[in-house]
Protein backbone atom coordinates (compact mmCIF):
# COMPACT_ATOMS: atom_id res chain seq x y z
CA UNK A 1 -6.63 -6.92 -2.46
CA UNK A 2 -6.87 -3.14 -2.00
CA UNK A 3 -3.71 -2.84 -0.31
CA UNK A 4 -1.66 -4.32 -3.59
CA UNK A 5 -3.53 -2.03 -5.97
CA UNK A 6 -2.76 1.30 -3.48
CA UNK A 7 0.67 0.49 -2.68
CA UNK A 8 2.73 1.74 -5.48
CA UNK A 9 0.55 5.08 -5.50
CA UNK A 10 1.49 5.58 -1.95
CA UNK A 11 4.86 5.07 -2.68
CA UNK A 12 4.70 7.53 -5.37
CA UNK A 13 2.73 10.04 -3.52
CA UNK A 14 5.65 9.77 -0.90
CA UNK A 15 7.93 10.14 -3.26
CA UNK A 16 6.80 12.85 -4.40
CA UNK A 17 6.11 15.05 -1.05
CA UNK A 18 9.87 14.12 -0.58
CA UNK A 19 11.09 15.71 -3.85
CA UNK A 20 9.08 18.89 -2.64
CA UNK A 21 10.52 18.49 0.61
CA UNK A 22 7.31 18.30 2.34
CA UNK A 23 8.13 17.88 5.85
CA UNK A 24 5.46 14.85 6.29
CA UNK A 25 6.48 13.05 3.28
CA UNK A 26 7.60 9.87 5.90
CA UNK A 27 4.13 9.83 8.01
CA UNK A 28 1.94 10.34 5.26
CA UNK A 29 0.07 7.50 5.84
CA UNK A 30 2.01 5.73 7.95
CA UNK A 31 -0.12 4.07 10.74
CA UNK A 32 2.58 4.43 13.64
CA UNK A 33 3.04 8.19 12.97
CA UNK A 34 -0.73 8.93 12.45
CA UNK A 35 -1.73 6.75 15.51
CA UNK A 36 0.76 9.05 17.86
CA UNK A 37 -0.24 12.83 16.26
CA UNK A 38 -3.83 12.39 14.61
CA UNK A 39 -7.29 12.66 17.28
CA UNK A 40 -9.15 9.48 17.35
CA UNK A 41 -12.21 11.28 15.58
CA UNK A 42 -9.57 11.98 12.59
CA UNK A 43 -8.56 8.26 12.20
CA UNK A 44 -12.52 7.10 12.75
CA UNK A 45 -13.01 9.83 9.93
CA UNK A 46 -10.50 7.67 7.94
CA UNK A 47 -12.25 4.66 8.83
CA UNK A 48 -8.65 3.74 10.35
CA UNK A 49 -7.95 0.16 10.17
CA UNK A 50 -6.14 -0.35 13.34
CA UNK A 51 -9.61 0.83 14.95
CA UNK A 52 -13.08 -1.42 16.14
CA UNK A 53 -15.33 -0.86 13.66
CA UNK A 54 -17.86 0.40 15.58
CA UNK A 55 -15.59 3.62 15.79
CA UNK A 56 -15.05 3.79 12.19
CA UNK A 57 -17.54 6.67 10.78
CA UNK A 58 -16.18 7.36 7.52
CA UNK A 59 -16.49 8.89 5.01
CA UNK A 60 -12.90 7.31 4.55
CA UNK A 61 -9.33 9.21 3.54
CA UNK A 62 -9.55 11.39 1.32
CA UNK A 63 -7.99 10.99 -1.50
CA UNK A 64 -7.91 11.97 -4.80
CA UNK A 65 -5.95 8.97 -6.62
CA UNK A 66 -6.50 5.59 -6.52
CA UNK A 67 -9.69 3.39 -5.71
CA UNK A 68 -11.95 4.44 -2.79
CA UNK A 69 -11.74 2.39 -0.33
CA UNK A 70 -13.59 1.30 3.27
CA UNK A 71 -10.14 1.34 5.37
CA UNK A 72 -7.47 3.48 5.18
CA UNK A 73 -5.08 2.70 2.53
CA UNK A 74 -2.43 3.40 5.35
CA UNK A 75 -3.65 0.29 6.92
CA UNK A 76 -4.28 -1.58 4.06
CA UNK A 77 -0.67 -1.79 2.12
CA UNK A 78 1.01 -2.86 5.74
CA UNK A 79 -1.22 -6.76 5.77
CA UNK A 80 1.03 -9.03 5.92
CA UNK A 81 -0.29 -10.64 2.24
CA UNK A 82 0.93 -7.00 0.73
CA UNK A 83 4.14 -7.21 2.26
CA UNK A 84 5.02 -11.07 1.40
CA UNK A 85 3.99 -10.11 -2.31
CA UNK A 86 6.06 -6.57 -2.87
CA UNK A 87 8.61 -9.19 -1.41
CA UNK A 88 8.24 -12.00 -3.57
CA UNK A 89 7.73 -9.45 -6.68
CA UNK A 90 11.55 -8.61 -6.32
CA UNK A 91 12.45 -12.15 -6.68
CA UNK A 92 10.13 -13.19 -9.09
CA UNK A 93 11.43 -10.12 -11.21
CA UNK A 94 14.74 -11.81 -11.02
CA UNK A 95 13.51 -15.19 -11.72
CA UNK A 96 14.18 -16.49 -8.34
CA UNK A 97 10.97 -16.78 -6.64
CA UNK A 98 11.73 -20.77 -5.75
CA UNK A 99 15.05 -18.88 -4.07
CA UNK A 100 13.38 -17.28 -1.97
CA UNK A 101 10.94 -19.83 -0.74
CA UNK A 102 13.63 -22.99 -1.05
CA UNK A 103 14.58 -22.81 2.59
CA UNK A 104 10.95 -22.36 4.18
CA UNK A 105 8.53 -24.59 4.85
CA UNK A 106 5.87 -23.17 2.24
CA UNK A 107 4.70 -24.41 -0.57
CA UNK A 108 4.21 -21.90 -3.82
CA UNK A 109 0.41 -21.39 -4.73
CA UNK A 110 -1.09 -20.24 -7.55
CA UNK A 111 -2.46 -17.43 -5.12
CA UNK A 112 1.20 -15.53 -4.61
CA UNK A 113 1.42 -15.58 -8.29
CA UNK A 114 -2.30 -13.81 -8.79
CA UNK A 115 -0.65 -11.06 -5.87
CA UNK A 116 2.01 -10.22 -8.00
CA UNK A 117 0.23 -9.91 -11.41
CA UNK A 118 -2.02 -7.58 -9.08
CA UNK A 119 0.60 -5.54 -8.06
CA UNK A 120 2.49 -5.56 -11.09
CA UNK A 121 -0.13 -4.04 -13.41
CA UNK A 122 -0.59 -1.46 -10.05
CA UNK A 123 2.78 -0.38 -10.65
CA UNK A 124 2.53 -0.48 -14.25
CA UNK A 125 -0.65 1.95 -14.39
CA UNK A 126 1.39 4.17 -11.64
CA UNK A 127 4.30 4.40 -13.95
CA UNK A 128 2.45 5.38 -16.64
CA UNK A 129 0.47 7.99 -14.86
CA UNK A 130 3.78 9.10 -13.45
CA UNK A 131 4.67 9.64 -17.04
CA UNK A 132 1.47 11.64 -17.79
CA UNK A 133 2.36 13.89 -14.80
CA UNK A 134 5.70 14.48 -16.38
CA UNK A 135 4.73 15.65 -19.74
C-alpha cells in the first residue's frame, strides 16, 4: 500500500509550498489539475495512473522523498482503500472506529486495522522528519 505510506508526505509537501506561497501548492499532484494542464508525454513520464499502461514510459515522478514508486503517488493516495483508512484513522484515534462503521453494512477486518498501523507509522516518520527539517 504505496498510497498509505506517500500520503502524509504529500500532505506535508503541500503544506509546505503553501507556507511559501507557491502558487501550485493545491495541484501539486493532484490528478484533476495535472490531467487538464500537463502533456500526455509528461503524465506517461510519470507513469500516471489514470493512464493504459502501455502509455506509461517512466522513469516515474520525480521525487526526492519518499519510496520510489511505479505510479504516480498523485494517483496512488486517491484509491479508494487510502481514503477509507485516513478516514477510519480519525475515528480510530478517537476510539470510535465501531462508530463509524455501526450504521453500514460492513463488517471490521483485521485488514482496516493493518491500513492504519501503515499509515500511522507514515505519519509518524513524516513528523519526525518534519522535526529534523525544523532544527
Amino acid at each position: 500500500m504505496s498510497g498509505l505510506r506517500l500520503l502524509p508526505r504529500v500532505q506535508y509537501k503541500r503544506m509546505k509550498m503553501e507556507k511559501d506561497n507557491h502558487p501550485d501548492a493545491k495541484k501539486y499532484l493532484e490528478c484533476s489539475e495535472c490531467y487538464l494542464s500537463l502533456p500526455e508525454s509528461v503524465r506517461g513520464t510519470w507513469n500516471c495512473g489514470h493512464m493504459p499502461p502501455s502509455k506509461r514510459v517512466g522513469p516515474g515522478f520525480p521525487m526526492t522523498w519518499g519510496e520510489k514508486t511505479k505510479i504516480c503517488p498523485g494517483r496512488l493516495i486517491t484509491l479508494p482503500e487510502v481514503i477509507e483508512t485516513a478516514r477510519a484513522r480519525t475515528h480510530w484515534d478517537k476510539g470510535c472506529l465501531k462508530d463509524r462503521y455501526e450504521c453500514e453494512d460492513i463488517k471490521l477486518n483485521g485488514r482496516i486495522f493493518d491500513y492504519i498501523e501503515i499509515l500511522s507509522s507514515a505519519i509518524s516518520e513524516m513528523e519526525m522528519a518534519a522535526m529534523g527539517e525544523a532544527k
